[in-house]
N, C-alpha and C. Protein backbone atom coordinates (compact mmCIF):
# COMPACT_ATOMS: atom_id res chain seq x y z
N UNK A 1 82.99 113.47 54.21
CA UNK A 1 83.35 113.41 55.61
C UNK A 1 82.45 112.39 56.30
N UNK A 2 82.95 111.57 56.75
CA UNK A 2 82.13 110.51 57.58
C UNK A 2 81.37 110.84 58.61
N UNK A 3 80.26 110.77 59.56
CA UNK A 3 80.02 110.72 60.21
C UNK A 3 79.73 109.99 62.15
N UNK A 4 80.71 110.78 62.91
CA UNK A 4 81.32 109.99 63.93
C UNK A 4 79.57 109.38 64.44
N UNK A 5 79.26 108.30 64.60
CA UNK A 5 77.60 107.92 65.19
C UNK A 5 77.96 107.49 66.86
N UNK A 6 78.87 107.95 67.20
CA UNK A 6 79.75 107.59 68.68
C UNK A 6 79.35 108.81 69.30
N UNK A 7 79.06 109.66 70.48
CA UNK A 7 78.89 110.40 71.23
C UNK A 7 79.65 110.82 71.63
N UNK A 8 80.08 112.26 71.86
CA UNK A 8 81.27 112.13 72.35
C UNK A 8 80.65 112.44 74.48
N UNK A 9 79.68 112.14 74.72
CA UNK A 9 79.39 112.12 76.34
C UNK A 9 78.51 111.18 76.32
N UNK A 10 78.49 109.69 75.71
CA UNK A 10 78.02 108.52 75.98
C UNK A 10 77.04 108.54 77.22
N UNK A 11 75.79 108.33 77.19
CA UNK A 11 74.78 107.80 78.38
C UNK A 11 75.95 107.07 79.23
N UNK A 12 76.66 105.88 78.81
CA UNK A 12 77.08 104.96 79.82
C UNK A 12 77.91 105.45 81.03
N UNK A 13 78.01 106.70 80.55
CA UNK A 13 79.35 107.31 81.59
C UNK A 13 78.14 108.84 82.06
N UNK A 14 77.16 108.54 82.15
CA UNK A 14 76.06 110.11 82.75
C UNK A 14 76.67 109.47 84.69
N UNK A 15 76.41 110.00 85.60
CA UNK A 15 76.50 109.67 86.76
C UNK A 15 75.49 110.81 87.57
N UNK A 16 74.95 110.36 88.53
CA UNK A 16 74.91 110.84 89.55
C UNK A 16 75.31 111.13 90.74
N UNK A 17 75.72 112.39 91.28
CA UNK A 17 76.50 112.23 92.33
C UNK A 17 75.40 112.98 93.43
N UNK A 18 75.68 111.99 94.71
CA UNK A 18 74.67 112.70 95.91
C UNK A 18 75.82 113.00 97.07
N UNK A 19 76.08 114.26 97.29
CA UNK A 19 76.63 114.51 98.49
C UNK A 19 75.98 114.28 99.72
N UNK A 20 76.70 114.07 101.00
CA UNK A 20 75.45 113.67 102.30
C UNK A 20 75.83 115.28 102.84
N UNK A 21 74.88 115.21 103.42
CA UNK A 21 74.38 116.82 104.22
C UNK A 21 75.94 117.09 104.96
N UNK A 22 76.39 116.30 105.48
CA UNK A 22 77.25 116.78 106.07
C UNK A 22 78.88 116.64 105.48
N UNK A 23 79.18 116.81 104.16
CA UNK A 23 80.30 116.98 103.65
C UNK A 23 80.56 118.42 103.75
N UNK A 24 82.13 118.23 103.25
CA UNK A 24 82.64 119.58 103.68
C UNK A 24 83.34 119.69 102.16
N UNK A 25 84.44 120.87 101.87
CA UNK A 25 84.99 120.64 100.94
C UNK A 25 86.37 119.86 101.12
N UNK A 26 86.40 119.94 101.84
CA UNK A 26 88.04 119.00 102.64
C UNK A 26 87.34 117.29 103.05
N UNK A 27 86.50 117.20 103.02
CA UNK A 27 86.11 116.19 103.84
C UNK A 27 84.47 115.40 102.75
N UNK A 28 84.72 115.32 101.57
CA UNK A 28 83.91 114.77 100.32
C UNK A 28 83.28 113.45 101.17
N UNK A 29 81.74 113.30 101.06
CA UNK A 29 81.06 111.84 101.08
C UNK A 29 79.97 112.16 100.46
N UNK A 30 79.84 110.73 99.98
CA UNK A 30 78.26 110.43 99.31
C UNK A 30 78.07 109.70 98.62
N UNK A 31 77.46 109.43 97.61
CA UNK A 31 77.64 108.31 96.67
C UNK A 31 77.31 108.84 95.21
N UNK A 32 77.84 107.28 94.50
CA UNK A 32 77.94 108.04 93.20
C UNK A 32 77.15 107.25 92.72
N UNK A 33 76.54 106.87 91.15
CA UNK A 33 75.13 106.39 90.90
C UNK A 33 75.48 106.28 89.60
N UNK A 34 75.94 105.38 88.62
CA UNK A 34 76.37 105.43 87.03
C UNK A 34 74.46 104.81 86.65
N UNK A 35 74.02 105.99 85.86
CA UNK A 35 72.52 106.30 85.22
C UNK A 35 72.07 105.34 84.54
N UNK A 36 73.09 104.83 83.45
CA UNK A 36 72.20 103.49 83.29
C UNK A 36 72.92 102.08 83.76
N UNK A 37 73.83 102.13 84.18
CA UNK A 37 73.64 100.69 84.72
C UNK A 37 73.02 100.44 86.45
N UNK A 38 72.88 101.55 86.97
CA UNK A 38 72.08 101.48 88.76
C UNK A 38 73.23 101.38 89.16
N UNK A 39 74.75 100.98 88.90
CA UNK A 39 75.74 100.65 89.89
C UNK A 39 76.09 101.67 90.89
N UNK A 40 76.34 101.32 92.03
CA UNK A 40 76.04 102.44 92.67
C UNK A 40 77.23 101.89 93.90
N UNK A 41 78.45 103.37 94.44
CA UNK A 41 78.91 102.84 95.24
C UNK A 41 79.09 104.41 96.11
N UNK A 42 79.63 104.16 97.43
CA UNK A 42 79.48 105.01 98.43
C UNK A 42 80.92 105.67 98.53
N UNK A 43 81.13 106.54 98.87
CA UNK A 43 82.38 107.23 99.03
C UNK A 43 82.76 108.02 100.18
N UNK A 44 83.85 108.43 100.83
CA UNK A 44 84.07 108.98 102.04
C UNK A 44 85.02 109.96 101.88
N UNK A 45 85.66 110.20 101.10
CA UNK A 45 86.70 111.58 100.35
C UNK A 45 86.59 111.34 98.65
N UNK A 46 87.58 111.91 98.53
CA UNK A 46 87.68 112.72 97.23
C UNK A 46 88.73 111.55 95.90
N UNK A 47 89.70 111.14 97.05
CA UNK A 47 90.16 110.44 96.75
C UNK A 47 89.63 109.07 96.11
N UNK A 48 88.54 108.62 97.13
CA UNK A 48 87.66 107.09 96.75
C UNK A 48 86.17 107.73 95.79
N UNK A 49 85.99 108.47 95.90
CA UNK A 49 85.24 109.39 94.27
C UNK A 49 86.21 108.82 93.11
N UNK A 50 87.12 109.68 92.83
CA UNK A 50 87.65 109.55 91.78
C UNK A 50 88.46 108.08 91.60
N UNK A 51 88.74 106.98 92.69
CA UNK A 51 88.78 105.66 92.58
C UNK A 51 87.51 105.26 91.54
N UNK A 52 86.59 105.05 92.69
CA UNK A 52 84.70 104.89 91.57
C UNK A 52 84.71 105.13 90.30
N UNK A 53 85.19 106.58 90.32
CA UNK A 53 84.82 106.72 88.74
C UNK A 53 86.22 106.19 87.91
N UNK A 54 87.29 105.87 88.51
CA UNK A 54 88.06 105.12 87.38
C UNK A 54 87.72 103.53 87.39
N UNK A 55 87.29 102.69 88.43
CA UNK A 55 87.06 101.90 88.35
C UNK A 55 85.91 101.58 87.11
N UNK A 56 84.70 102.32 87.42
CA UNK A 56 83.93 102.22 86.76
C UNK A 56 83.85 102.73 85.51
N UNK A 57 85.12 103.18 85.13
CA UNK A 57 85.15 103.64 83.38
C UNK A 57 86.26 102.12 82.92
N UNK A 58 86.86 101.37 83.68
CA UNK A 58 87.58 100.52 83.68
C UNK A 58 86.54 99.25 83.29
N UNK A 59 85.75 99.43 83.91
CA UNK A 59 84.58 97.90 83.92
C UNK A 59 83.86 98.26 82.77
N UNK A 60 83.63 99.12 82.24
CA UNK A 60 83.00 99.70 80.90
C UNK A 60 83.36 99.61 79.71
N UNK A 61 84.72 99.07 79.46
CA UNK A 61 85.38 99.15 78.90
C UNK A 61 84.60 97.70 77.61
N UNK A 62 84.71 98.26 76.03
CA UNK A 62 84.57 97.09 75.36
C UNK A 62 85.27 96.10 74.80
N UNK A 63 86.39 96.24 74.96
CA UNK A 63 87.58 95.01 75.23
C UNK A 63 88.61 95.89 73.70
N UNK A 64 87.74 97.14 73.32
CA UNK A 64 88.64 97.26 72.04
C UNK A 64 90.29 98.12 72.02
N UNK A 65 90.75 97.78 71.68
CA UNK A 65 92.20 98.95 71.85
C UNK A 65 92.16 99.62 71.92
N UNK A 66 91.71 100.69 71.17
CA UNK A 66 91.43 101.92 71.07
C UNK A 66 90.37 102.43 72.48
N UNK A 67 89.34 101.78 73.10
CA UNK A 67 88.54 101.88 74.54
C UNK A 67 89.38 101.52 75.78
N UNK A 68 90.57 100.66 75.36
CA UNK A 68 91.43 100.37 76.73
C UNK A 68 92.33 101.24 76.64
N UNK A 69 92.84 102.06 75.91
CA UNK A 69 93.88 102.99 75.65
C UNK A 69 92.92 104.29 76.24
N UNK A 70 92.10 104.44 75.98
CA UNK A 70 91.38 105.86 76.69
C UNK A 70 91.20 105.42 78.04
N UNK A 71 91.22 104.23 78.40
CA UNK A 71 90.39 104.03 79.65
C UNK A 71 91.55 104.03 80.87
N UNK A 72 92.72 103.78 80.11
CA UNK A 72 93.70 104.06 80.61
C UNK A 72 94.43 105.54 80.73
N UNK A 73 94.28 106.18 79.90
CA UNK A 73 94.97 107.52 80.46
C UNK A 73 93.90 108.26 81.31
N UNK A 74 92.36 107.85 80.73
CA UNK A 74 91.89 108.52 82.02
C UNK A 74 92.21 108.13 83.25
N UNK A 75 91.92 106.89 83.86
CA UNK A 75 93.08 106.50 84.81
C UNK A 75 94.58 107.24 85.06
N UNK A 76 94.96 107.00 84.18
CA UNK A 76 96.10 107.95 84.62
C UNK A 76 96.10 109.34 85.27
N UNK A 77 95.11 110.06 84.42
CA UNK A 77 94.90 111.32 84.49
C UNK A 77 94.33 111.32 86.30
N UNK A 78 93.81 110.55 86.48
CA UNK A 78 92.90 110.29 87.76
C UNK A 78 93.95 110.62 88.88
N UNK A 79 95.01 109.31 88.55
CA UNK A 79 95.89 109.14 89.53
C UNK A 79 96.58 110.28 89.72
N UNK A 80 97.07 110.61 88.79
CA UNK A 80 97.92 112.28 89.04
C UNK A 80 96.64 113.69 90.09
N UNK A 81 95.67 113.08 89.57
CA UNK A 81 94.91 114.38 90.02
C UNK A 81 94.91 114.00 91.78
N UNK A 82 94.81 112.67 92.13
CA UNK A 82 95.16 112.28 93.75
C UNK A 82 96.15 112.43 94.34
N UNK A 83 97.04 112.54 93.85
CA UNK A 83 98.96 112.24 94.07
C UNK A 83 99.31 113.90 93.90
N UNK A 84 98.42 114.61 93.34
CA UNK A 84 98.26 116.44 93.36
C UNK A 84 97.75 116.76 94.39
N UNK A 85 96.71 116.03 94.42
CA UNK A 85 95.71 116.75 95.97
C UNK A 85 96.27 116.30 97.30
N UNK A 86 96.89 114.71 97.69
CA UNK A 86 97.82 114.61 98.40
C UNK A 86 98.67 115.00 99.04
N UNK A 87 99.57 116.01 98.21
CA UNK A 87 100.17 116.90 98.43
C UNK A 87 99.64 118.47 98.94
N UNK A 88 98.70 118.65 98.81
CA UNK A 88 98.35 119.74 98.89
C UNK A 88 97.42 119.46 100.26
């Protein structure tokens, strides 16, 4: 049996997330913080959170098929989870 030497919760994707004092649960801000690269962007709902983090699993990406094919349904998965909460 081979051994996978791949992670399956990669450092590159650890994040930090800082809520600001005054979020709500309807009303998400703060920023998000990817651990090892410092990139760091600000957010104002729930919606531009989960933008960030698809963007930034998008820019991560190592150009291989098999990494653009995951990087894409998570994306996907993303979008449905906005186009759910939207509604609701």
């Amino acid at each position: 049996m081979p051994l996978n030497h791949k992670s399956k919760y990669p450092s590159g994707r650890a994040y930090v997330l800082k809520l600001r004092s005054d979020a709500l649960p309807d009303k998400l801000s703060g920023r998000l913080e990817n651990v090892i690269t410092g990139k760091q962007c600000e957010f104002s709902s729930g919606h531009e959170l989960l933008d960030s983090i698809a963007s930034d699993l998008h820019a991560g990406t190592d150009g291989t098929a098999r990494e653009r094919s995951a990087c894409r349904n998570v994306c996907n998965r993303l979008t449905v989870i906005r186009r759910r909460a939207m509604v609701h």
